[in-house]
N, C-alpha and C. Protein backbone atom coordinates (compact mmCIF):
# COMPACT_ATOMS: atom_id res chain seq x y z
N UNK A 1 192.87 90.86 207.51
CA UNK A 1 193.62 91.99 208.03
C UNK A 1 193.12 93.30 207.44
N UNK A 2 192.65 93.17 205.85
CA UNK A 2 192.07 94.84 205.56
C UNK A 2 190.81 95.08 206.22
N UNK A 3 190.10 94.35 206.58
CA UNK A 3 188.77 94.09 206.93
C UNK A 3 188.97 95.07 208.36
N UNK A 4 190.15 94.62 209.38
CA UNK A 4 190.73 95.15 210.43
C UNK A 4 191.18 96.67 210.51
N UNK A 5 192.02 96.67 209.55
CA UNK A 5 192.50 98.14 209.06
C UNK A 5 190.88 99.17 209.07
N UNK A 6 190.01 98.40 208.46
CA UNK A 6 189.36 99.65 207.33
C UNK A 6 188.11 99.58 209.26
N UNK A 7 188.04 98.67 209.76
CA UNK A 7 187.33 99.17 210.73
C UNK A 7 187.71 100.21 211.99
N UNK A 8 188.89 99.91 212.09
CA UNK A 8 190.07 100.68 212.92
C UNK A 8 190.00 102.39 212.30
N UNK A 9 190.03 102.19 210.74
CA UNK A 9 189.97 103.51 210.55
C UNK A 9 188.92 104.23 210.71
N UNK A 10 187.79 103.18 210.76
CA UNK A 10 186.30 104.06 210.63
C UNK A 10 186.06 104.52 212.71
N UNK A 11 186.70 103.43 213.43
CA UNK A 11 186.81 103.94 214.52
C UNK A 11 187.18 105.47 215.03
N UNK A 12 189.06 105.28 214.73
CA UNK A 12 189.88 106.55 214.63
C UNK A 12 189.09 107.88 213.98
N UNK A 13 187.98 107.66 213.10
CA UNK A 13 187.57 108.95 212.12
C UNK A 13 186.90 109.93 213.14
N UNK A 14 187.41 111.34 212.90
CA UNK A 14 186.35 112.42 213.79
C UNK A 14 184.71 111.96 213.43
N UNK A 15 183.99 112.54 214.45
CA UNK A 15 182.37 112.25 214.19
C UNK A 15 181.81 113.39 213.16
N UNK A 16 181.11 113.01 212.60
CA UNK A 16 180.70 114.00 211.84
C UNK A 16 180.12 115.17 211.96
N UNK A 17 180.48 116.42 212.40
CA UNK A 17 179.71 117.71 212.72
C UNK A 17 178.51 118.22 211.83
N UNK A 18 177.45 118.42 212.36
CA UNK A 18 176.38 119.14 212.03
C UNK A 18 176.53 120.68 212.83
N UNK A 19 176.43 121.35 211.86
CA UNK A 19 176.17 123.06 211.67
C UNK A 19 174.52 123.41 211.35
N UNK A 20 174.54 124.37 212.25
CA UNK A 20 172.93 125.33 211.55
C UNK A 20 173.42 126.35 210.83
N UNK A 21 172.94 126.77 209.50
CA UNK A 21 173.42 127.81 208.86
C UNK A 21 172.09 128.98 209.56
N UNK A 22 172.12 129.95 209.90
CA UNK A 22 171.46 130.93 210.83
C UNK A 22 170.83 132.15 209.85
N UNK A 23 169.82 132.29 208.80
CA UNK A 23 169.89 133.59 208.01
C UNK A 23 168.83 134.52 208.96
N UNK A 24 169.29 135.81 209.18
CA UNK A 24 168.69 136.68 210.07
C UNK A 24 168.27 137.71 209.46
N UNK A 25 166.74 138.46 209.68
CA UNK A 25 166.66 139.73 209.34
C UNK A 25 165.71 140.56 210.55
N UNK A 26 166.24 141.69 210.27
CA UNK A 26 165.19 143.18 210.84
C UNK A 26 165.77 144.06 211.25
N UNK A 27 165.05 144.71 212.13
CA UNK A 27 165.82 146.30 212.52
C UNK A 27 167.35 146.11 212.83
N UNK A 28 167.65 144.81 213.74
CA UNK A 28 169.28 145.49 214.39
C UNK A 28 169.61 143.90 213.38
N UNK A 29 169.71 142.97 213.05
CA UNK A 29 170.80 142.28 212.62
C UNK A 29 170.05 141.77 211.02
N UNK A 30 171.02 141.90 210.40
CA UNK A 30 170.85 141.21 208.81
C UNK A 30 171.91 140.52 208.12
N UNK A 31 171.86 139.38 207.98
CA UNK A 31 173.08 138.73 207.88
C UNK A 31 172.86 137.00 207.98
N UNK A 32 173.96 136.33 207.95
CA UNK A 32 173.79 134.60 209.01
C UNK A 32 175.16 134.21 209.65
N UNK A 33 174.34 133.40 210.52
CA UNK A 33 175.06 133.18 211.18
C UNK A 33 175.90 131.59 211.41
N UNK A 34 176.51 130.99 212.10
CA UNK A 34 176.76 129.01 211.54
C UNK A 34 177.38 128.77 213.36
N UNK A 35 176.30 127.42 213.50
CA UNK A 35 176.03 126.76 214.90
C UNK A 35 176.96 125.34 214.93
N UNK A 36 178.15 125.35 215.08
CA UNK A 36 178.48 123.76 215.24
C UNK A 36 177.55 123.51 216.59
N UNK A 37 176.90 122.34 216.00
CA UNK A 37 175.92 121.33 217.16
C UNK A 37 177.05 120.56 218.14
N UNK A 38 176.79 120.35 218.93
CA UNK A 38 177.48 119.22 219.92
C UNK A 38 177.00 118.22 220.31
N UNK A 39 176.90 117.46 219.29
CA UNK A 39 176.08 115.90 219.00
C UNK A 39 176.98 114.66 219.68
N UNK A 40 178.37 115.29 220.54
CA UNK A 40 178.78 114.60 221.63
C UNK A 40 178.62 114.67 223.08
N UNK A 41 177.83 115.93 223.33
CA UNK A 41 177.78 116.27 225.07
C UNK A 41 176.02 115.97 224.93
N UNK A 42 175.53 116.79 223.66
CA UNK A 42 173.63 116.51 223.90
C UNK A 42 173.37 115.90 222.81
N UNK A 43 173.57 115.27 222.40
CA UNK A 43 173.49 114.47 221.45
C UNK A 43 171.24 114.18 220.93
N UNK A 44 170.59 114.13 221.86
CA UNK A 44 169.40 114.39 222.19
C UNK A 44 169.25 116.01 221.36
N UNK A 45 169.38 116.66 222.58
CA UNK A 45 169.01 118.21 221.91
C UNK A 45 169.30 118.32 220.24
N UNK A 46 170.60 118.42 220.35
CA UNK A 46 171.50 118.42 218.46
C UNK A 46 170.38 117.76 218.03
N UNK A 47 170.06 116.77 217.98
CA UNK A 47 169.06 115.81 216.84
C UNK A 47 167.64 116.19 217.12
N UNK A 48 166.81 117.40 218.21
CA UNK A 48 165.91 117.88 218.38
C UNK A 48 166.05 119.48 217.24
N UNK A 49 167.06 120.05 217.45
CA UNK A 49 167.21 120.96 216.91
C UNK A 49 167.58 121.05 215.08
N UNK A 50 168.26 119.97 214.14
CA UNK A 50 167.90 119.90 213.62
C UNK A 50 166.83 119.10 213.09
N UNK A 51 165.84 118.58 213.39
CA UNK A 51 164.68 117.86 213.28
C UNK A 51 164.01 119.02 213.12
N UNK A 52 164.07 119.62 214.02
CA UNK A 52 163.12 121.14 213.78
C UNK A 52 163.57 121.95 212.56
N UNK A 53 164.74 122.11 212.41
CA UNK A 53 165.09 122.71 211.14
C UNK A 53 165.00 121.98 209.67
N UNK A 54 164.94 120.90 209.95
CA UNK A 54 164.87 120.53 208.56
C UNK A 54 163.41 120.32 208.60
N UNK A 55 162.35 120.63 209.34
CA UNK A 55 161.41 120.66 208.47
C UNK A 55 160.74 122.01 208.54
N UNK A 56 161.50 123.13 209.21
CA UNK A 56 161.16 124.73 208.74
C UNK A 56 160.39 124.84 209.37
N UNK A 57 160.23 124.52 211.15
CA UNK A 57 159.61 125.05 212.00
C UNK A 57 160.18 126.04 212.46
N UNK A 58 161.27 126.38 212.41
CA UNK A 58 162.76 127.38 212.51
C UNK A 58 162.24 128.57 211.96
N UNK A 59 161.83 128.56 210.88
CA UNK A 59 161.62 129.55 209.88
C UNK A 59 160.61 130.51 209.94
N UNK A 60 161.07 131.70 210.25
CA UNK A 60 160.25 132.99 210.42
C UNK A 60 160.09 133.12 212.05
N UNK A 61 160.88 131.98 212.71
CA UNK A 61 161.01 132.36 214.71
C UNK A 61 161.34 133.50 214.94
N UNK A 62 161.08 134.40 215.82
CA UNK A 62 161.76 135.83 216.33
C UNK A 62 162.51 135.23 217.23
N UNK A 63 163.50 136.63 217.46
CA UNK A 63 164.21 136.13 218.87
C UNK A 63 163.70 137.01 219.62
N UNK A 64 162.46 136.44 220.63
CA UNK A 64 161.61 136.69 221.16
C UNK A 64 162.51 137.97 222.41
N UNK A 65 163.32 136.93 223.44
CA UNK A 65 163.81 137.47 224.31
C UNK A 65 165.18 138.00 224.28
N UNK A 66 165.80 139.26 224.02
CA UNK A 66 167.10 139.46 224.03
C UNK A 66 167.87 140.37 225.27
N UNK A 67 168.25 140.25 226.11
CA UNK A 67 169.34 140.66 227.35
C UNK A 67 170.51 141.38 226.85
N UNK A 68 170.69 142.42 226.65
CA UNK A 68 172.08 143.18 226.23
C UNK A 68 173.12 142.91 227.30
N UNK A 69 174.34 142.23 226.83
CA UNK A 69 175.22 141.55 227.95
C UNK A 69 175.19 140.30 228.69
N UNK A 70 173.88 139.46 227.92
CA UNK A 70 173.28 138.82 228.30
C UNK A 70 173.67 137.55 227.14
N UNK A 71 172.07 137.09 226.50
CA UNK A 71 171.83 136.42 225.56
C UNK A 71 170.46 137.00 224.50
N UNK A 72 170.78 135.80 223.60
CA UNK A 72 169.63 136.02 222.67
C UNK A 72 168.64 134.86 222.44
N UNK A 73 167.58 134.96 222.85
CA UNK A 73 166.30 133.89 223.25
C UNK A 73 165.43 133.81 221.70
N UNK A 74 165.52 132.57 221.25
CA UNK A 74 164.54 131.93 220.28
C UNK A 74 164.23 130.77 219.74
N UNK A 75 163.09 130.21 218.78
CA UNK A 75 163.29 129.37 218.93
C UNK A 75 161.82 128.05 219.26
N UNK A 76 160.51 129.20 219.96
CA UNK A 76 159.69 129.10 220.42
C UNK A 76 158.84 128.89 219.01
N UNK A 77 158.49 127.78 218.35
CA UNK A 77 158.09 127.27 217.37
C UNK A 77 156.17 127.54 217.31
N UNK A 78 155.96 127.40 218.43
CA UNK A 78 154.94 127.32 218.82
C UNK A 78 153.96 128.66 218.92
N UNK A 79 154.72 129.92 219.55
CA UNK A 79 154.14 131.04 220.04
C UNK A 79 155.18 132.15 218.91
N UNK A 80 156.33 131.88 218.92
CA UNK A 80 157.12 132.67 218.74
C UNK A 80 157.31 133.47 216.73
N UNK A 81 156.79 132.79 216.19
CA UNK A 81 156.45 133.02 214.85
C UNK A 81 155.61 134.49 214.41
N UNK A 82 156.86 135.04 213.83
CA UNK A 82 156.52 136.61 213.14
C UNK A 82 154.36 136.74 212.72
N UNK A 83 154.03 137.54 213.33
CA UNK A 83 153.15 137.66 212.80
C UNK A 83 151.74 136.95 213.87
N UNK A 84 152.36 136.02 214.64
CA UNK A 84 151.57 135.75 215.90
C UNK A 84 151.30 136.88 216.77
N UNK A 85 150.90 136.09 218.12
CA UNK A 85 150.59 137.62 219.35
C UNK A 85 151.81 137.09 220.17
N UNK A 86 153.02 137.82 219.59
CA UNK A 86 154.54 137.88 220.64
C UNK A 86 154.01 138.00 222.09
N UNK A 87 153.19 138.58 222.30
CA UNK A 87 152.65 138.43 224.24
C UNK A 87 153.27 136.83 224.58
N UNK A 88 152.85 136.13 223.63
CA UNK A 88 153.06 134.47 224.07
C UNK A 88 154.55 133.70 223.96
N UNK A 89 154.93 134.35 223.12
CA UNK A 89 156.52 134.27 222.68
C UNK A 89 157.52 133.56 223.64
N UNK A 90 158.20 132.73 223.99
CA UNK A 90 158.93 132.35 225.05
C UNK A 90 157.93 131.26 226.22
N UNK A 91 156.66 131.20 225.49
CA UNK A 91 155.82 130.36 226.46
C UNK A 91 155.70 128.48 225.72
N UNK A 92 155.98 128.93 224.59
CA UNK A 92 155.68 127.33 223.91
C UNK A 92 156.93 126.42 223.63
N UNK A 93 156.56 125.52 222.72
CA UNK A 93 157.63 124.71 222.17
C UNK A 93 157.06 123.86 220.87
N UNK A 94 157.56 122.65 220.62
CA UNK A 94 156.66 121.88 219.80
C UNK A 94 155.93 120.86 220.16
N UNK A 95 155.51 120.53 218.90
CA UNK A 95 154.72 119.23 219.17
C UNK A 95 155.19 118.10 219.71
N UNK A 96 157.06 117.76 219.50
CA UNK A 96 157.76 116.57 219.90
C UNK A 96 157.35 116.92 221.78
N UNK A 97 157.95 116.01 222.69
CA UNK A 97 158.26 115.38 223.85
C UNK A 97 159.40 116.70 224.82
N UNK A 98 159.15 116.63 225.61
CA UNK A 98 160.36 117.66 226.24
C UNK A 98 161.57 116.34 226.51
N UNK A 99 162.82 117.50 226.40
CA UNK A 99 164.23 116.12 225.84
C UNK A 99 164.50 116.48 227.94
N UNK A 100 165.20 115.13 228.22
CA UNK A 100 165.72 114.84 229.46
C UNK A 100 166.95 115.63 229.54
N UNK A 101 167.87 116.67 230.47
CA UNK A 101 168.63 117.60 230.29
C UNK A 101 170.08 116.31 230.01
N UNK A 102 171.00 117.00 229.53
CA UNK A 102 172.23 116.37 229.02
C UNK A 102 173.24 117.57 229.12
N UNK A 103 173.24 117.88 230.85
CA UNK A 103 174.55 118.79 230.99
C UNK A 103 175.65 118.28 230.75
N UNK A 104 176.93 119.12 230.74
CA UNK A 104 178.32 118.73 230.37
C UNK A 104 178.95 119.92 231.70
N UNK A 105 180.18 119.85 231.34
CA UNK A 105 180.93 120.46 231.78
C UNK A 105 181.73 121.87 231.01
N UNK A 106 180.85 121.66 229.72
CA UNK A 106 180.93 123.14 229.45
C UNK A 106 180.79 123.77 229.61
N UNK A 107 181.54 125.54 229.83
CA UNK A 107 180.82 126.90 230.24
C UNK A 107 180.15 127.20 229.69
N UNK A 108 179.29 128.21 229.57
CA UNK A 108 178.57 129.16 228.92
C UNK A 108 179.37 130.48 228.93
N UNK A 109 180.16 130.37 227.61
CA UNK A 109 180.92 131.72 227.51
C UNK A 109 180.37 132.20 226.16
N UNK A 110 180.91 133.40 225.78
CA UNK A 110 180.34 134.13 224.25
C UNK A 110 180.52 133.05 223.44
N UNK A 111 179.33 133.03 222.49
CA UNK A 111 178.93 132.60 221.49
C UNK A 111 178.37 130.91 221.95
N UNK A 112 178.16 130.34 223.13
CA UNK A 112 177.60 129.06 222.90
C UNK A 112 176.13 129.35 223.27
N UNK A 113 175.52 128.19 222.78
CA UNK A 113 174.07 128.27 222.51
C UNK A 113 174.01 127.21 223.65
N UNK A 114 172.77 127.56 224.27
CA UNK A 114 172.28 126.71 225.44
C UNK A 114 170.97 126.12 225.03
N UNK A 115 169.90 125.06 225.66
CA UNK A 115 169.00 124.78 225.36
C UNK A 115 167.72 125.60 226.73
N UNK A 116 167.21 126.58 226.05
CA UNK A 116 165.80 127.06 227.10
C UNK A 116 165.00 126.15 227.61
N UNK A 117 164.53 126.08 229.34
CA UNK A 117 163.67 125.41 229.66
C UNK A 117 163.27 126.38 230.36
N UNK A 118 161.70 124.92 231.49
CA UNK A 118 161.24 125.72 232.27
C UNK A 118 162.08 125.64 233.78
N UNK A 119 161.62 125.61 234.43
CA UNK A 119 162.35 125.44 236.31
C UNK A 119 162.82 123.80 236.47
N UNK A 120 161.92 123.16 235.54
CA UNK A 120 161.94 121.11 235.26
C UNK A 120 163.21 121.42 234.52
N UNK A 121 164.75 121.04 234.79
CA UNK A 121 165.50 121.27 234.07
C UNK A 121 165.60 119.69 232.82
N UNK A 122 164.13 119.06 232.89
CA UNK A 122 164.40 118.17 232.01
C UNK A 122 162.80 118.57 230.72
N UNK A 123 162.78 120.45 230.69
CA UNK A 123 162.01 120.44 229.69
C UNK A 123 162.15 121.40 228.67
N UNK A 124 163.52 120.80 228.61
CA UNK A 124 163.68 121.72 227.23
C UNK A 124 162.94 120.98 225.70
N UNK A 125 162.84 122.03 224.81
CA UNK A 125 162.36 121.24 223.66
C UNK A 125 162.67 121.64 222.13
N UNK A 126 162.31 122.96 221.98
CA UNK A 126 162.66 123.67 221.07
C UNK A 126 163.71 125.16 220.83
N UNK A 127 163.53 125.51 222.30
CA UNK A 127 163.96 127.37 222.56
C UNK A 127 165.46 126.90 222.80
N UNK A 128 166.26 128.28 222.56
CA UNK A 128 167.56 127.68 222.57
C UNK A 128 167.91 129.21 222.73
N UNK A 129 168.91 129.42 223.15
CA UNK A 129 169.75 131.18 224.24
C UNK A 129 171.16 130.97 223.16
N UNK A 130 172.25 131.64 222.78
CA UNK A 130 173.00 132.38 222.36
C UNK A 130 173.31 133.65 223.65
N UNK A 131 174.54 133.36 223.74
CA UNK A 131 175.25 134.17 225.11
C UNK A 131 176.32 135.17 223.95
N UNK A 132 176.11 136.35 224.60
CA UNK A 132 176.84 137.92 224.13
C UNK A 132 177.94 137.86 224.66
N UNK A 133 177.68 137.02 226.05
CA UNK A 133 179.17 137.15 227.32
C UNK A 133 178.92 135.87 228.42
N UNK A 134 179.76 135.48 229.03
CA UNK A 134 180.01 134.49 229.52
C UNK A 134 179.07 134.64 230.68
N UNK A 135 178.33 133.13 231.20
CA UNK A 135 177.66 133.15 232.17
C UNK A 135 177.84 132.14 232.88
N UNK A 136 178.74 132.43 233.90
CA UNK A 136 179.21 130.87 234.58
C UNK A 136 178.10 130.23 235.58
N UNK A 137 176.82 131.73 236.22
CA UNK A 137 176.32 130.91 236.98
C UNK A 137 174.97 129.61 236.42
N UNK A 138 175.38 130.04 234.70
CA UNK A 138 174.37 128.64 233.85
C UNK A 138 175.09 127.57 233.62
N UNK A 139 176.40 127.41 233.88
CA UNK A 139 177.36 126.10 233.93
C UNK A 139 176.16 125.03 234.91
N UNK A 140 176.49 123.77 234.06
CA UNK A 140 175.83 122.73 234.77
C UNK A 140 174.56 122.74 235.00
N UNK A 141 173.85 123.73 234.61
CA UNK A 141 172.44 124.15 234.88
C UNK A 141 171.37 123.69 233.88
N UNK A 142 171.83 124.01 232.43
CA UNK A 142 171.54 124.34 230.96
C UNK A 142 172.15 123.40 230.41
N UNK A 143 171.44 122.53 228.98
CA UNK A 143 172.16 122.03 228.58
C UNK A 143 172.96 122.45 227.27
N UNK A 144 173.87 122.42 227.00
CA UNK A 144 175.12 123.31 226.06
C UNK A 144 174.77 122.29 224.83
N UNK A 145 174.22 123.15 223.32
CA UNK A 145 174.13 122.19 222.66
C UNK A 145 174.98 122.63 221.22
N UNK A 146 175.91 123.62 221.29
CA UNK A 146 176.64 124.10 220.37
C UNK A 146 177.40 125.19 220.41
N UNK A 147 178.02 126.05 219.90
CA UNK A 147 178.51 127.27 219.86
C UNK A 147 178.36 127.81 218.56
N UNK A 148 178.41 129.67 218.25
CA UNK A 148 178.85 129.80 217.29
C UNK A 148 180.05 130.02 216.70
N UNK A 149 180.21 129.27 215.41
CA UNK A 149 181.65 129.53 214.95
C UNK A 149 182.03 129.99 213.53
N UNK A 150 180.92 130.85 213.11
CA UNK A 150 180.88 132.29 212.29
C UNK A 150 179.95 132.79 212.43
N UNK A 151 180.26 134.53 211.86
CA UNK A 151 179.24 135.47 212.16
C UNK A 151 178.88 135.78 213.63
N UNK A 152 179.75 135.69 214.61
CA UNK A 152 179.04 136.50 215.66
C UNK A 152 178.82 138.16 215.77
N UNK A 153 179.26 138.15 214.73
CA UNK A 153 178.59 139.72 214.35
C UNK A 153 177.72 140.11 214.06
N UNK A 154 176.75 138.62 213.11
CA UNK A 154 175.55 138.98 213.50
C UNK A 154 174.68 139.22 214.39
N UNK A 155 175.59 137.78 215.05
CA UNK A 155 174.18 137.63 217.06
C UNK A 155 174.75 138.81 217.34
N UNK A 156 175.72 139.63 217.67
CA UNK A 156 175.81 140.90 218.07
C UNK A 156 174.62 141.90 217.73
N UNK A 157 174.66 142.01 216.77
CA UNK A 157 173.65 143.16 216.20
C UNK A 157 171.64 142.40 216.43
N UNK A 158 171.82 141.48 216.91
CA UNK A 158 170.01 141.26 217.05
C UNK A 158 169.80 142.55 217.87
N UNK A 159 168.19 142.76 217.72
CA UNK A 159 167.71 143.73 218.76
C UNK A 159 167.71 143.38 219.71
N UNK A 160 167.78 144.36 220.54
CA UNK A 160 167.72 144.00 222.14
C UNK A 160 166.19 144.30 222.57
N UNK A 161 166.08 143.57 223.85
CA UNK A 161 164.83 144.05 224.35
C UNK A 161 164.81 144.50 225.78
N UNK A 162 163.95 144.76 226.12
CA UNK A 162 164.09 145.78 227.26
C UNK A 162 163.85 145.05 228.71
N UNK A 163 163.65 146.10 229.30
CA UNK A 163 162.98 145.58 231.10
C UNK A 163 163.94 144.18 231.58
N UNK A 164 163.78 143.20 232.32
CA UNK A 164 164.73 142.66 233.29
C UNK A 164 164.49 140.91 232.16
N UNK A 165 163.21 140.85 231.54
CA UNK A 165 163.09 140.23 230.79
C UNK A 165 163.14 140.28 229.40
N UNK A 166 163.84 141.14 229.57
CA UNK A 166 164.39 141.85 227.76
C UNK A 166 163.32 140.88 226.52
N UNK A 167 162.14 141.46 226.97
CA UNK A 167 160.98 141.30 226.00
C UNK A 167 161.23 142.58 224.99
N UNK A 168 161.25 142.08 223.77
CA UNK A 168 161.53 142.85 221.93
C UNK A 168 159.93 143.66 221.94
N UNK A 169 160.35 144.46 221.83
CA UNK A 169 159.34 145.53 221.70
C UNK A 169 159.33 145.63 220.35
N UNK A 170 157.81 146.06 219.72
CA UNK A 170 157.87 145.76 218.44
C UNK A 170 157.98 144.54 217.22
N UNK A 171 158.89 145.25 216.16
CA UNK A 171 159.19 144.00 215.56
C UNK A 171 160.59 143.61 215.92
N UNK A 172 160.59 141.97 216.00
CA UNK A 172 161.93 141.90 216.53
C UNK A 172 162.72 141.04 215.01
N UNK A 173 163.77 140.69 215.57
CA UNK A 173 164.01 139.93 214.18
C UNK A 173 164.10 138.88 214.53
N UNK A 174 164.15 138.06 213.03
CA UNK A 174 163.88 136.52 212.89
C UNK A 174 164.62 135.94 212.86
N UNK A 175 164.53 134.42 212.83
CA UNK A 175 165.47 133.51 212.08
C UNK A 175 165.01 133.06 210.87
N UNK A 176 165.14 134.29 209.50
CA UNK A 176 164.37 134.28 208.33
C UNK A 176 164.34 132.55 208.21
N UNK A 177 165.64 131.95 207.86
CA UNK A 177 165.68 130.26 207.33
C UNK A 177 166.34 129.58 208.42
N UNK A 178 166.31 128.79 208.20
CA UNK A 178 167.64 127.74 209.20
C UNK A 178 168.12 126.49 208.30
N UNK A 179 168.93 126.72 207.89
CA UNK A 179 169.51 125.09 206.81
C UNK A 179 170.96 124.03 207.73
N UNK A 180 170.19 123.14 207.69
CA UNK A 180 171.10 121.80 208.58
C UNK A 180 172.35 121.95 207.43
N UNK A 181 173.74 121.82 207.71
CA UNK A 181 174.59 121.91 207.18
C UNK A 181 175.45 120.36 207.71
N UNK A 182 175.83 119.31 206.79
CA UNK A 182 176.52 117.94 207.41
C UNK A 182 178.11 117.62 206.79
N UNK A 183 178.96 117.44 207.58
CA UNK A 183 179.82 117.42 206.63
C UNK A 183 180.17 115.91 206.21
């Protein structure tokens, strides 16, 4: 019977949340920020995204593309790294596999993070969007792989970028670190 109990309880137990701790610097935001993952709707992505962070491919990403009213685009492991030729920025990913999409029925309202692809909505890999304001017509489209749930004052303050593809002119800012947080 304890044998029963103690499995019942491990059933009943919440799942364990994974967080990205977010440290940001440059012209418009300095600060961090914290990503509960949703390792129940994309469960795929979540375990792509920290895979990437824990081994500090994260580290020193710009947020290549930013939309005022929009979102904030980064993430691009590949092209997107301070100190590369940003021309390329938003074109790569990594070395892993592109993940198969894992929509939900979540919106895309302020503060959730989506996973970036191309038009193949099954090639996302590394790039990942942060929404300023709600975007219902990316419901079902995108796959939703977290929200933020501190510091959106920082994603507020990233730089913005310009023209219809709010490409960062200049220097843009980074995602100085990224640390997997487990509880």
């Amino acid at each position: 019977m304890l044998r029963l109990a103690a499995v019942l309880a491990l059933v009943a137990a919440p799942a364990l949340a994974t967080e990205l701790k977010i440290e940001v610097e440059g012209e418009g935001a300095n600060g961090s920020f914290t990503i509960r993952l949703r390792d129940d709707v994309a469960p795929n992505h979540a375990a792509r995204l920290v895979e990437l962070a824990r081994s500090g491919a994260y580290d020193g990403v710009a947020f290549h593309r930013v939309i005022d009213g929009f979102m904030a685009q980064t993430g691009d492991v590949q092209y997107g790294r301070l100190g590369g030729d940003m021309r390329m920025a938003g074109r790569g990913g990594s070395d892993l596999p592109n993940l198969k999409a894992e929509f939900s029925d979540i919106p895309f309202e302020r503060g959730t993070v989506g996973m970036a692809r191309a038009r193949d909505p099954n090639s996302a890999n590394s790039q990942f969007f942060i929404m300023f304001a709600p975007a219902p017509h990316l419901n079902g489209q995108y796959t939703v792989v977290g929200e933020v749930i501190e510091g959106m004052e920082v994603v507020d303050a990233i730089k913005r970028g310009t023209g219809r593809n709010g490409a960062v002119i200049g220097r843009p800012d980074v995602m100085k670190k990224v640390t997997v947080i487990e509880d």
